[in-house]
Protein backbone atom coordinates (compact mmCIF):
# COMPACT_ATOMS: atom_id res chain seq x y z
CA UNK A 1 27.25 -24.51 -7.45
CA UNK A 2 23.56 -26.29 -6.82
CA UNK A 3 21.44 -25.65 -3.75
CA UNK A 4 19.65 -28.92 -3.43
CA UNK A 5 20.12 -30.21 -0.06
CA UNK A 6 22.34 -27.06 1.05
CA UNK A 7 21.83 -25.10 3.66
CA UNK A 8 22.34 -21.74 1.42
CA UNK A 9 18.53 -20.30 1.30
CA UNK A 10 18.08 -20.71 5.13
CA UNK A 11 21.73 -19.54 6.28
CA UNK A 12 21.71 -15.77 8.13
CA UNK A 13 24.28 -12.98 6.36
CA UNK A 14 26.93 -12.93 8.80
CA UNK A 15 27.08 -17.02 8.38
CA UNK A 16 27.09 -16.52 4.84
CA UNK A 17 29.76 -13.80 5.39
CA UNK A 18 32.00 -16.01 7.45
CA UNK A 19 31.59 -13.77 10.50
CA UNK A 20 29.58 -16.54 12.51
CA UNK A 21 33.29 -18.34 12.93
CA UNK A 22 36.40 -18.10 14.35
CA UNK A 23 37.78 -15.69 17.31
CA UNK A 24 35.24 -12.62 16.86
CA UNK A 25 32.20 -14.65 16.71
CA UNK A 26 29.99 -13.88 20.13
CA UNK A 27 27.58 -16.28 21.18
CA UNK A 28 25.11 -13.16 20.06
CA UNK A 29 26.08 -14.07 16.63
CA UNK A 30 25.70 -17.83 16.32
CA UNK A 31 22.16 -18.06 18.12
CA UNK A 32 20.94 -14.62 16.46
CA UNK A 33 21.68 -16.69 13.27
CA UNK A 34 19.36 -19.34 14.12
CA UNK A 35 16.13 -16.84 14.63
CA UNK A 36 16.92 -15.79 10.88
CA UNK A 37 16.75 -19.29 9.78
CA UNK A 38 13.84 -19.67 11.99
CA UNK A 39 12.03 -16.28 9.80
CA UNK A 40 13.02 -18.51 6.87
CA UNK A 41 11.33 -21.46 7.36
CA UNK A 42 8.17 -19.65 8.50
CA UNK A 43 8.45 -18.20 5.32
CA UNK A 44 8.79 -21.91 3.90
CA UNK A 45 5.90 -23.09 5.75
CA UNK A 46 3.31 -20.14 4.56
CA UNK A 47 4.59 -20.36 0.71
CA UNK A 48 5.30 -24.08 0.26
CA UNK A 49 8.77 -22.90 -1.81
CA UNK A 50 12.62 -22.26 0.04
CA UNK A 51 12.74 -18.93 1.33
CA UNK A 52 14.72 -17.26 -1.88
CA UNK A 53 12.34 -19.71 -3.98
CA UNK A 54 12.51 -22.87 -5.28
CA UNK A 55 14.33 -21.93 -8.38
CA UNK A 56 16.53 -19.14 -6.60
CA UNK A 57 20.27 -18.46 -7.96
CA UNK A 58 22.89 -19.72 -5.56
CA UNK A 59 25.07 -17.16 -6.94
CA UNK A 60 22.33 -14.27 -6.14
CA UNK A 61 21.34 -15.45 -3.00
CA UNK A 62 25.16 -15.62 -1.82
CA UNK A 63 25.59 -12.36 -3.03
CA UNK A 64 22.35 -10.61 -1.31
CA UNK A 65 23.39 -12.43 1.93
CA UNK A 66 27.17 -11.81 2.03
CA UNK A 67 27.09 -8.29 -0.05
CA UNK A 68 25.87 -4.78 0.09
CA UNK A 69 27.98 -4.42 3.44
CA UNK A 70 25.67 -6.16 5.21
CA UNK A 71 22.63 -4.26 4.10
CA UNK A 72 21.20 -6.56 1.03
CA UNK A 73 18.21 -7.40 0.33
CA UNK A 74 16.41 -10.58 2.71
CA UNK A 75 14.26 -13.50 1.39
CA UNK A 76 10.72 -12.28 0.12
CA UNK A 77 7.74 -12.16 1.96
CA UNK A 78 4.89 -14.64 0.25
CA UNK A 79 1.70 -12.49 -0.58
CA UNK A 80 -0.73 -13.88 1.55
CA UNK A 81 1.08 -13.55 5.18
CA UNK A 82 -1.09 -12.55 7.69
CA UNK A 83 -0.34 -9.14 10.12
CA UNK A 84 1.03 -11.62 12.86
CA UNK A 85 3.00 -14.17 10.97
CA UNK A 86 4.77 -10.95 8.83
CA UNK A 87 6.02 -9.29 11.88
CA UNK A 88 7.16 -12.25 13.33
CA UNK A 89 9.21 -12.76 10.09
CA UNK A 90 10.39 -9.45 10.37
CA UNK A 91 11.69 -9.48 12.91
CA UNK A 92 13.44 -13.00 12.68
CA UNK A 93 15.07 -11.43 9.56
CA UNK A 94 16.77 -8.45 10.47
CA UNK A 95 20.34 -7.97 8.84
CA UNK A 96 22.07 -6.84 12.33
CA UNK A 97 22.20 -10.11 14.43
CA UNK A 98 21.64 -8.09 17.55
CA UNK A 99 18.70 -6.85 16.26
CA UNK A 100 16.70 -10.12 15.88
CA UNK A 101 14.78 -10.58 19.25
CA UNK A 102 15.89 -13.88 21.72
CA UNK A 103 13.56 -17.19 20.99
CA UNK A 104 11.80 -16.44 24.17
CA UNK A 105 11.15 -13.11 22.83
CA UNK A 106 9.09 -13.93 19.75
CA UNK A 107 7.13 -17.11 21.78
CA UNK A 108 5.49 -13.99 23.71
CA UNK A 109 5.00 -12.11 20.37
CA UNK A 110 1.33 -11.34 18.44
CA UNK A 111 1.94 -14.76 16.08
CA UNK A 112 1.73 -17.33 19.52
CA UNK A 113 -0.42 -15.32 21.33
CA UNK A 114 -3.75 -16.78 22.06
CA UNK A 115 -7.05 -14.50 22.87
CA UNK A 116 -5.67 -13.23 26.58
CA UNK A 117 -2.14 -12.55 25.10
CA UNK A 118 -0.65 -15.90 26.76
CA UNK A 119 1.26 -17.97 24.75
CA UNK A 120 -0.29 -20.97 22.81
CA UNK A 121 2.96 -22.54 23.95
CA UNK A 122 2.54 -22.40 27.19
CA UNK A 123 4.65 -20.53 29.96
CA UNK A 124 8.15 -21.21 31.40
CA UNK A 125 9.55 -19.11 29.28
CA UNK A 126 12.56 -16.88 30.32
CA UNK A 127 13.73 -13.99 28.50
């Protein structure tokens, strides 16, 4: 059971869980997953390593994604994250899928905001 080129340190809890598939998924659930994986590779691109590490456990991360009820622990947070970037992250990873703000959501957030609190993206955004 090997990471390399598997999706495992990037995948949201309820994927890992299984609860992402079948008739009691909501479409909630499946694009929720993706702003997790989106708080993971921010985390990726500020620490140069996978979000559980480069030498995480598969077996560990599995079980802190799929465990605790729901309520393990979430990738950590490099050292040297600034105010914006952390809160972004965040809020990307929160364990309840409905609590992870929409895409459009985080575009308006502190992290993309440029001096007059306007995107750095650009508008035509719709929440």
């Amino acid at each position: 059971f090997e990471t390399g080129d598997s999706p495992l340190p990037w995948l949201a809890p309820e994927v890992a869980a299984g609860r992402a598939f079948g008739p009691r998924r909501s479409a909630v659930v499946t694009v929720r997953a993706d702003i997790w994986s989106a708080g993971c590779t921010f985390i990726e691109l500020c620490s140069a390593e996978k979000p559980w590490g480069d030498d995480g456990d598969p077996r560990e991360i599995m079980a802190a994604l799929s465990g605790a009820g729901g309520k393990g622990p979430s990738p950590p947070r490099p050292d040297a994250l600034p105010a914006a970037a952390c809160s972004l992250v965040e809020a990307c990873l929160a364990r309840d899928p409905a609590g992870r703000p929409p895409a459009a959501e985080l575009l308006l957030g502190e992290f993309f905001a440029g001096d007059g609190g306007e995107s750095l993206l650009g508008g035509g955004f719709d929440s």
